[in-house]
Protein backbone atom coordinates (compact mmCIF):
# COMPACT_ATOMS: atom_id res chain seq x y z
CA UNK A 1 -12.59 -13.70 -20.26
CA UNK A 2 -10.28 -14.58 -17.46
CA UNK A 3 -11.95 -16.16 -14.43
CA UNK A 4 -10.48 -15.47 -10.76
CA UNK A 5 -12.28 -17.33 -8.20
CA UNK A 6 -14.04 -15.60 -5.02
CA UNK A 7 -12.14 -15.64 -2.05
CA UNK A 8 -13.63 -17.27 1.33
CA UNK A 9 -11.81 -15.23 3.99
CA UNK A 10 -9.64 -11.50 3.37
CA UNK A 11 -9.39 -8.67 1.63
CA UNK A 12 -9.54 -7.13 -2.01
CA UNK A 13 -7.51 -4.16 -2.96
CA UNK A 14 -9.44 -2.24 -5.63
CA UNK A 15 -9.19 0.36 -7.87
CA UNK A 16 -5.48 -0.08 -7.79
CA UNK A 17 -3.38 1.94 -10.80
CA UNK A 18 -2.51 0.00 -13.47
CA UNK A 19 0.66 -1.56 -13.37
CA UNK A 20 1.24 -0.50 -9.51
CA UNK A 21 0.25 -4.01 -8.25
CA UNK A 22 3.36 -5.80 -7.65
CA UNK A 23 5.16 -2.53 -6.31
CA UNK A 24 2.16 -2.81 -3.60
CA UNK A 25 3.03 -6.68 -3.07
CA UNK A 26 6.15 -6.08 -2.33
CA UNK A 27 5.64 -3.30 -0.33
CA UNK A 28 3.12 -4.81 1.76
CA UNK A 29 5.32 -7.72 2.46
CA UNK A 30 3.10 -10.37 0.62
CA UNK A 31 5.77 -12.88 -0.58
CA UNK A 32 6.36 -13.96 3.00
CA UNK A 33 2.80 -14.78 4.00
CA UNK A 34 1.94 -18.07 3.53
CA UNK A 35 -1.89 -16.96 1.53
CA UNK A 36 -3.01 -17.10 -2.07
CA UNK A 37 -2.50 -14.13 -3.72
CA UNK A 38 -3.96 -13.30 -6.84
CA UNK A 39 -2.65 -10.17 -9.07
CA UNK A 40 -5.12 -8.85 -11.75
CA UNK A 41 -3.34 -6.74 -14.16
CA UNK A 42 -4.81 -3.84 -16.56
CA UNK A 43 -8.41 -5.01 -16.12
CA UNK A 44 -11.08 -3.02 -17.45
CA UNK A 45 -12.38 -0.39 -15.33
CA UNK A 46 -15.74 2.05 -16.09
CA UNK A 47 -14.15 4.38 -13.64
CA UNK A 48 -10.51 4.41 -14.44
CA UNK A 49 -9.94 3.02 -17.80
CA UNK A 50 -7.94 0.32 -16.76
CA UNK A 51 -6.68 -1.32 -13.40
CA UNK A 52 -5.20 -3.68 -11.20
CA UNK A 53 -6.78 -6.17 -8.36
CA UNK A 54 -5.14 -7.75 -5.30
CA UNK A 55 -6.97 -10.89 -3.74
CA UNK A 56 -5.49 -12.04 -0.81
CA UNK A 57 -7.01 -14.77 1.36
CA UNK A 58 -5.06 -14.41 4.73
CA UNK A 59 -6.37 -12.29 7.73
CA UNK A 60 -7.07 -8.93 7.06
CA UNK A 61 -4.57 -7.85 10.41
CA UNK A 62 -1.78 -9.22 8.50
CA UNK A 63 -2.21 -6.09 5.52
CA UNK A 64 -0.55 -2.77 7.18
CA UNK A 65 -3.40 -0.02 6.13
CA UNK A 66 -0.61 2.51 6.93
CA UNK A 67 1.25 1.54 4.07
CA UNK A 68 -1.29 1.28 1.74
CA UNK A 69 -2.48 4.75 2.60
CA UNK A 70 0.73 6.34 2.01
CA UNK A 71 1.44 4.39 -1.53
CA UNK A 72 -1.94 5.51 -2.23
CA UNK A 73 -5.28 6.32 0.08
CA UNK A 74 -7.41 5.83 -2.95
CA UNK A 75 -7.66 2.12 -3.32
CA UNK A 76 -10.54 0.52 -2.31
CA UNK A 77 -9.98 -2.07 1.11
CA UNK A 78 -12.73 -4.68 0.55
CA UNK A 79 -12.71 -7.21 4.05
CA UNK A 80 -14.10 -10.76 2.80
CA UNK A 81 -15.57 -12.89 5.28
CA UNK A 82 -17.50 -16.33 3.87
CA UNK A 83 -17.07 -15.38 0.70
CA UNK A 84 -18.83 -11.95 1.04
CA UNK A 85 -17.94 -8.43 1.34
CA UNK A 86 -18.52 -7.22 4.60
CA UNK A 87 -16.52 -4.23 5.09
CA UNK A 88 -15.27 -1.49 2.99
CA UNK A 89 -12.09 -0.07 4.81
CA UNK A 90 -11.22 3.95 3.97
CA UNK A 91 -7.37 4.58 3.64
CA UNK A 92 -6.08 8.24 4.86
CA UNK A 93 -3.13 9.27 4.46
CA UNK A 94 -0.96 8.01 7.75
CA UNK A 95 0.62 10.54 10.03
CA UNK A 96 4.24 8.91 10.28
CA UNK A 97 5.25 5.58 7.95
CA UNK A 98 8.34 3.66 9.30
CA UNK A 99 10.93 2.14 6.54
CA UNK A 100 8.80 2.68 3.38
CA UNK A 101 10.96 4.81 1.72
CA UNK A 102 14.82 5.84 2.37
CA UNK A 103 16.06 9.04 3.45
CA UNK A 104 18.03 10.79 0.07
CA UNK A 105 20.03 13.56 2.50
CA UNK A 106 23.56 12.15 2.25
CA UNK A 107 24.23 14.66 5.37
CA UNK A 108 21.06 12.61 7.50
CA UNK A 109 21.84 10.34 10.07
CA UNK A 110 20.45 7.46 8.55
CA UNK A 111 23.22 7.46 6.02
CA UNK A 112 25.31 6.90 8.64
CA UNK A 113 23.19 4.63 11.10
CA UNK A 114 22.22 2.26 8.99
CA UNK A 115 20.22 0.59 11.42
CA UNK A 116 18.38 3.27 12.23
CA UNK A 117 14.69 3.42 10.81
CA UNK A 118 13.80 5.50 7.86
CA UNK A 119 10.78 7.41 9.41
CA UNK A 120 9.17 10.11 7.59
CA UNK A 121 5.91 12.76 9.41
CA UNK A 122 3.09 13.62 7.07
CA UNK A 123 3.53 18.09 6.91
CA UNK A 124 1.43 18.90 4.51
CA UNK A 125 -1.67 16.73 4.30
CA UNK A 126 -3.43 19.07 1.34
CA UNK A 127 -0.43 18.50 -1.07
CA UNK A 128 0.83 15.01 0.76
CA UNK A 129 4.40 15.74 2.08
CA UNK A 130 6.10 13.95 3.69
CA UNK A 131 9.44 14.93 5.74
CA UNK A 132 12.30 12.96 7.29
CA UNK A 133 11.84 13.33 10.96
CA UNK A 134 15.40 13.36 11.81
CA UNK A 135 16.82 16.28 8.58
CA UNK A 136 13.84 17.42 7.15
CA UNK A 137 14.52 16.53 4.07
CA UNK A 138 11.05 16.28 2.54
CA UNK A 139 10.62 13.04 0.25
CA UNK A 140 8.72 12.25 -3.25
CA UNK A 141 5.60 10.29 -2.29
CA UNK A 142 5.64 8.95 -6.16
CA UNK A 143 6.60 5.05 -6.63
């Protein structure tokens, strides 16, 4: 049985898929925080079978809950204060994410402005679309 230590002061991502762990790392910029991080791969889950754990002992204003929402609004946000849980954040599904994903319209103007950001609006909340906000183009939420 492998043994991961509590944390004293952060946050626990929960009930993330299995095997989307480092994608959310990287994605939430973790690799240039100076915290422990600690990446639990396939554990065993009653609820989902199998999945992966982030424990990261930094301040909790340093994770970007937008982000995490969009990748996906159904992992649980556990805020760690003294070693105990003492909030559970809820993730929706954000409204407008900034340079997450890139544009795929060859004919958009980030193609051409490359320092433009990549900014996609949430349309459809019910089936989670997302559109560029400069062509429209509407984007694949899947990682």
């Amino acid at each position: 049985m492998l043994n991961v230590g509590k944390i004293e002061e952060g946050f626990v991502l929960d009930h993330i898929k299995a095997g989307m762990s480092l994608s959310i790392y990287h994605h939430l910029q973790l690799d240039k925080l100076d915290c422990t991080v600690a990446i639990i791969k396939n554990a065993r889950s009653n609820k989902m079978g199998k999945k992966d754990i982030l424990k990261v002992e930094c301040d909790i204003n340093m994770l970007n809950l937008d982000i995490l929402g969009f990748i996906d609004h159904t992992i649980t946000v556990n805020v760690i204060k003294d070693g105990e849980i003492v909030e559970k954040k809820e993730l929706v599904l954000p409204k407008e994410i900034k340079n997450v994903i890139k544009c795929k319209n060859p004919r958009c103007i980030t193609s051409i402005e490359q320092e433009l950001p990549h900014i996609f609006v949430l349309t459809d909340p019910e089936k989670e679309i997302y559109r560029c906000k400069y062509c429209e183009e509407k984007c694949s939420k899947r990682f």
